[in-house]
N, C-alpha and C. Protein backbone atom coordinates (compact mmCIF):
# COMPACT_ATOMS: atom_id res chain seq x y z
N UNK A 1 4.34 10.41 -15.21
CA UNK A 1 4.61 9.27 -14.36
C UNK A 1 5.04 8.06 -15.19
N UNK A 2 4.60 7.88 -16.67
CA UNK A 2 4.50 7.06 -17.26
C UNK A 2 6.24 7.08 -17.42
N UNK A 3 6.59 7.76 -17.89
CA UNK A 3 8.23 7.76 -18.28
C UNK A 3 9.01 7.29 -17.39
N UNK A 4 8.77 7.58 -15.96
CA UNK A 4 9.57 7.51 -14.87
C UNK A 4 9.10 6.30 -15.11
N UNK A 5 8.52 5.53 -15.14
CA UNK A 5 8.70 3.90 -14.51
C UNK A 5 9.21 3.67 -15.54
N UNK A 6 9.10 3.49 -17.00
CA UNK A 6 9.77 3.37 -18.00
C UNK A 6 11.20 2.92 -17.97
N UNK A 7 11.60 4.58 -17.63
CA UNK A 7 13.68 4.84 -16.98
C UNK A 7 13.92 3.36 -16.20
N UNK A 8 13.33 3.27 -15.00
CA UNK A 8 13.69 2.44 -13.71
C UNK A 8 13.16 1.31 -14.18
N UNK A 9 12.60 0.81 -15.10
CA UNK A 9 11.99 -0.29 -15.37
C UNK A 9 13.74 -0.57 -16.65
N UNK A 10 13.90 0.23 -16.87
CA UNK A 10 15.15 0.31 -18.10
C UNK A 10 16.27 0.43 -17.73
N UNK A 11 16.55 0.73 -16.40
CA UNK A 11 17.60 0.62 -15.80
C UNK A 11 17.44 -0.37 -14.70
N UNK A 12 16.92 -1.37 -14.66
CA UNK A 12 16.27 -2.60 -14.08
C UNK A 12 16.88 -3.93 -15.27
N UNK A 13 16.49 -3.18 -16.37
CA UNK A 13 16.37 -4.25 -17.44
C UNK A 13 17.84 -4.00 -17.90
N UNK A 14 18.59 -3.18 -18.11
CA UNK A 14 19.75 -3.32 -18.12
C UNK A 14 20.69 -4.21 -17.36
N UNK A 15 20.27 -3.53 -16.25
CA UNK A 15 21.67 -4.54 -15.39
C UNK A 15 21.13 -5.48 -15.26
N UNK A 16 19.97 -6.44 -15.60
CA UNK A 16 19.47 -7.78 -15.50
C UNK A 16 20.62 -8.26 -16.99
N UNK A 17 20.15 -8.15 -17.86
CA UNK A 17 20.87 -7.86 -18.82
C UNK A 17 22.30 -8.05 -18.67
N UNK A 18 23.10 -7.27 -18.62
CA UNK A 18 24.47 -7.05 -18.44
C UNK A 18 25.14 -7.90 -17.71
N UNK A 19 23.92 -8.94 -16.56
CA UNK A 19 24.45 -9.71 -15.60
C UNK A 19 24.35 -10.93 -16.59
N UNK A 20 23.39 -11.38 -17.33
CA UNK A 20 22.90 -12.70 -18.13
C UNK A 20 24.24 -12.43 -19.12
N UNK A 21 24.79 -11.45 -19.78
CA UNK A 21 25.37 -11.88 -20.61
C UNK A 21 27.28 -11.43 -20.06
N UNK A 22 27.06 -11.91 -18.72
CA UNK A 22 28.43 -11.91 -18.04
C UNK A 22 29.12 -10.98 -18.86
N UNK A 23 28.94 -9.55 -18.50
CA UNK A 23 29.86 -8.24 -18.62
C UNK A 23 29.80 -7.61 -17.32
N UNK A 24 31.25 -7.31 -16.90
CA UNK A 24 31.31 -6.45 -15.42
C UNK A 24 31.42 -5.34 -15.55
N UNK A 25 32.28 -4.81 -16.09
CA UNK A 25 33.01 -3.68 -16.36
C UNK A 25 31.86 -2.55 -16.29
N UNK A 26 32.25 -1.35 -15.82
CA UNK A 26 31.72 -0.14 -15.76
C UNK A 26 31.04 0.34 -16.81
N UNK A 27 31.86 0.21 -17.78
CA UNK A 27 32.13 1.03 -18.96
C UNK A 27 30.10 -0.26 -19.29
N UNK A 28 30.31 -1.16 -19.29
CA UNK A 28 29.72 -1.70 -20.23
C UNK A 28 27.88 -1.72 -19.30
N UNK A 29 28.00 -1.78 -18.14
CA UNK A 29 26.94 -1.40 -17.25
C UNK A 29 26.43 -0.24 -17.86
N UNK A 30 27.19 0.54 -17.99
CA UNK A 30 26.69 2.19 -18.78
C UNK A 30 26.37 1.98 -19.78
N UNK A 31 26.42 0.92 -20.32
CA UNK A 31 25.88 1.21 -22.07
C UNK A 31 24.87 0.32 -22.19
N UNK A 32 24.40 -0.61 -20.96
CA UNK A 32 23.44 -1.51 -21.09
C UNK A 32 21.97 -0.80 -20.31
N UNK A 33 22.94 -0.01 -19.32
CA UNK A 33 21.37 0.77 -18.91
C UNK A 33 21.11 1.82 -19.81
N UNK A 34 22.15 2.21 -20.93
CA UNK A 34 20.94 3.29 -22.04
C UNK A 34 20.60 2.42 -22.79
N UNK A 35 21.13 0.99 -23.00
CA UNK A 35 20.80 0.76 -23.89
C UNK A 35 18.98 -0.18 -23.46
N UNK A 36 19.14 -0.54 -21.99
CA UNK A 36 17.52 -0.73 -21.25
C UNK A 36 16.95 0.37 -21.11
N UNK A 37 17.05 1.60 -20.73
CA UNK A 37 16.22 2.70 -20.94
C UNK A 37 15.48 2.76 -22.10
N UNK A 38 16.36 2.35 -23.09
CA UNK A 38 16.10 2.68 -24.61
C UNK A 38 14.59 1.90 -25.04
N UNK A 39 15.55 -0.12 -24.59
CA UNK A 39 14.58 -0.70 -25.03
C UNK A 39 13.46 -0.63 -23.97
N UNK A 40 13.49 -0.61 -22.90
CA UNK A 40 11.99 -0.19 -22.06
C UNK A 40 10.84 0.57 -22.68
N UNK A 41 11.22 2.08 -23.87
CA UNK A 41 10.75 2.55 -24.14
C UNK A 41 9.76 2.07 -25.65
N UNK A 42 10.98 1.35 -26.13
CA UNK A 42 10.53 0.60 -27.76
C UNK A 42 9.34 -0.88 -26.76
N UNK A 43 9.78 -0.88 -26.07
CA UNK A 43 8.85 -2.16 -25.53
C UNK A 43 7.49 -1.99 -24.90
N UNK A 44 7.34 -0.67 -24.44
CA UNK A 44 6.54 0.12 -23.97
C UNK A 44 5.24 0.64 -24.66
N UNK A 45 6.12 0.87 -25.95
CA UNK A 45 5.41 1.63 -27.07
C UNK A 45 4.79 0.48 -27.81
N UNK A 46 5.71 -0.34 -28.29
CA UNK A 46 5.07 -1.69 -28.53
C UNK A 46 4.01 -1.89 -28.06
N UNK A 47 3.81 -2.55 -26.88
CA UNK A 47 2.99 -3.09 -25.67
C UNK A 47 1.75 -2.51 -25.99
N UNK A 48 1.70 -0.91 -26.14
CA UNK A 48 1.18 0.45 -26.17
C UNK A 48 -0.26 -0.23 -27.56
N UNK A 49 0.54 -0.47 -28.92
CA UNK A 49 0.46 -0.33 -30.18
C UNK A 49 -0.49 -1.92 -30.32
N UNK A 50 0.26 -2.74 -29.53
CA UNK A 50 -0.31 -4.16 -29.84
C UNK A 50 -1.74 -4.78 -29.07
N UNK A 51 -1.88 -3.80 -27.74
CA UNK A 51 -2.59 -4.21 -26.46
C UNK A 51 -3.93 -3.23 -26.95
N UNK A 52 -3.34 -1.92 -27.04
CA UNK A 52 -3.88 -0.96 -26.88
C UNK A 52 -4.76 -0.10 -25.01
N UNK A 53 -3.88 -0.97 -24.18
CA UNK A 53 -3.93 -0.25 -23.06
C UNK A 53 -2.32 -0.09 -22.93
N UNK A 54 -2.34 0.99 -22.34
CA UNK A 54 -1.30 1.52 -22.01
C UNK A 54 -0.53 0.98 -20.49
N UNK A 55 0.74 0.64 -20.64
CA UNK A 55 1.24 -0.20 -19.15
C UNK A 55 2.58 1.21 -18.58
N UNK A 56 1.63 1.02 -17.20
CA UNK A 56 2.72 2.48 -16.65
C UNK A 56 3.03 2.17 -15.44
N UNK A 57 2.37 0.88 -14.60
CA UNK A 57 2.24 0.46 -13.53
C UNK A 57 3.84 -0.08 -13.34
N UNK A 58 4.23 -0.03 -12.00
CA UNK A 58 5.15 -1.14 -12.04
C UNK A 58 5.01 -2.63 -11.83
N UNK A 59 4.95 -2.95 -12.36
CA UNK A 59 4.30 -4.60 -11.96
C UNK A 59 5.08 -5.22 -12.81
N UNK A 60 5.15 -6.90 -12.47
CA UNK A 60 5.68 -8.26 -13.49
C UNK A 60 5.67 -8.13 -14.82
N UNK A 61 4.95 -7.97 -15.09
CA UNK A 61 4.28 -7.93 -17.12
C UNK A 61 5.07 -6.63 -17.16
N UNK A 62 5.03 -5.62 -16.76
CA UNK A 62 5.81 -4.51 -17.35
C UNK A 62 7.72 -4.60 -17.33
N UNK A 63 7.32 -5.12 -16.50
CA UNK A 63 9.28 -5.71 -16.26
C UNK A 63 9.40 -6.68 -17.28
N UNK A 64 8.63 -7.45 -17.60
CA UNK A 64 8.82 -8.45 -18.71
C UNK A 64 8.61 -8.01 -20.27
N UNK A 65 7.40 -6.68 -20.29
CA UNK A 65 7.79 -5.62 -21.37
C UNK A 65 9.14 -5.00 -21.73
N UNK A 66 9.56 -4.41 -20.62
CA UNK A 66 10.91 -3.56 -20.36
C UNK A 66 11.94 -4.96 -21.14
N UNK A 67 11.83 -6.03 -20.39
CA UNK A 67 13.23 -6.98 -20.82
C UNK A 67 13.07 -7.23 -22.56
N UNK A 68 12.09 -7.43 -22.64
CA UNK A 68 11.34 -8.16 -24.44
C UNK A 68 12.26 -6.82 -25.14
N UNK A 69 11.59 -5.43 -24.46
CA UNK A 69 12.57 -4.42 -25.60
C UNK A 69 13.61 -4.41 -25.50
N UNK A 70 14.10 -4.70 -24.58
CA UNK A 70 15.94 -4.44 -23.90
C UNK A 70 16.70 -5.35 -24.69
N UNK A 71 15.78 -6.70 -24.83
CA UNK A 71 16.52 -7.22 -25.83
C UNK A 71 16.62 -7.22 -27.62
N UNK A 72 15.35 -6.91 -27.93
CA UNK A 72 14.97 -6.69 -29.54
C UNK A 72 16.15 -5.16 -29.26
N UNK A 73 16.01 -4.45 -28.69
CA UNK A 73 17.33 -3.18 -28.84
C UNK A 73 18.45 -3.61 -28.58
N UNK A 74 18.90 -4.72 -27.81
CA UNK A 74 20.19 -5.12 -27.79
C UNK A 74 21.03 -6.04 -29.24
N UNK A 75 19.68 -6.36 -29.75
CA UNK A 75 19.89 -7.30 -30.74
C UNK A 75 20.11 -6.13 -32.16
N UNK A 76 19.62 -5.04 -32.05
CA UNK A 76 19.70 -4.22 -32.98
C UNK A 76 21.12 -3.48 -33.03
N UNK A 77 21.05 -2.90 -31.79
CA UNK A 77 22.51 -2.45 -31.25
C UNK A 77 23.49 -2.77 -31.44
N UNK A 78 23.54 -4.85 -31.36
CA UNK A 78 24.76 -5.29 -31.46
C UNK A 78 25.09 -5.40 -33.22
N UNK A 79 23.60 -5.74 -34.24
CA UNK A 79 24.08 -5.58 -35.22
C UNK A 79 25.25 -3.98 -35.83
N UNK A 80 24.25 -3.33 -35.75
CA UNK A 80 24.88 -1.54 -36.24
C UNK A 80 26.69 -1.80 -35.39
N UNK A 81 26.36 -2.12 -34.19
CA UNK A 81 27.87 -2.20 -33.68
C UNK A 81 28.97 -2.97 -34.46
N UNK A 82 28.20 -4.35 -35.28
CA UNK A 82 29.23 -5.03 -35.76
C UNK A 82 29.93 -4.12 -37.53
């Protein structure tokens, strides 16, 4: 169960994402929800590592987990990309 909110919490945090940093295009929607899947998961695990309870719920704080990774992975992403 834990994963599944994860995904949708990461494909949540993507297109939040993709909208803040004014990109439309298809192409780039697709690379922001793997690239929120991704960080949902690094943010997750984080959360996981630092709290030591585990967040699987869907709730506020976990959406705000999901975004924190979406962006530390976007910020990583865009380096390797440059």
């Amino acid at each position: 169960m834990g994963a599944i909110v994860w995904i949708i919490l990461g494909i949540v945090a993507g297109v939040v994402t993709c909208q803040l940093r004014q990109r439309t295009a298809v192409k780039n929607y697709i690379v922001y929800i793997i690239v929120g899947v991704a960080g949902s998961f690094l943010g997750g695990f984080t959360a996981n590592l630092v709290t030591r309870n585990p967040v699987f719920a869907l709730s506020f704080s976990s959406l705000l987990v999901a975004l924190f990774g979406t962006v530390v992975f976007l910020g990583i992403f865009s380096a390797i990309q440059r």
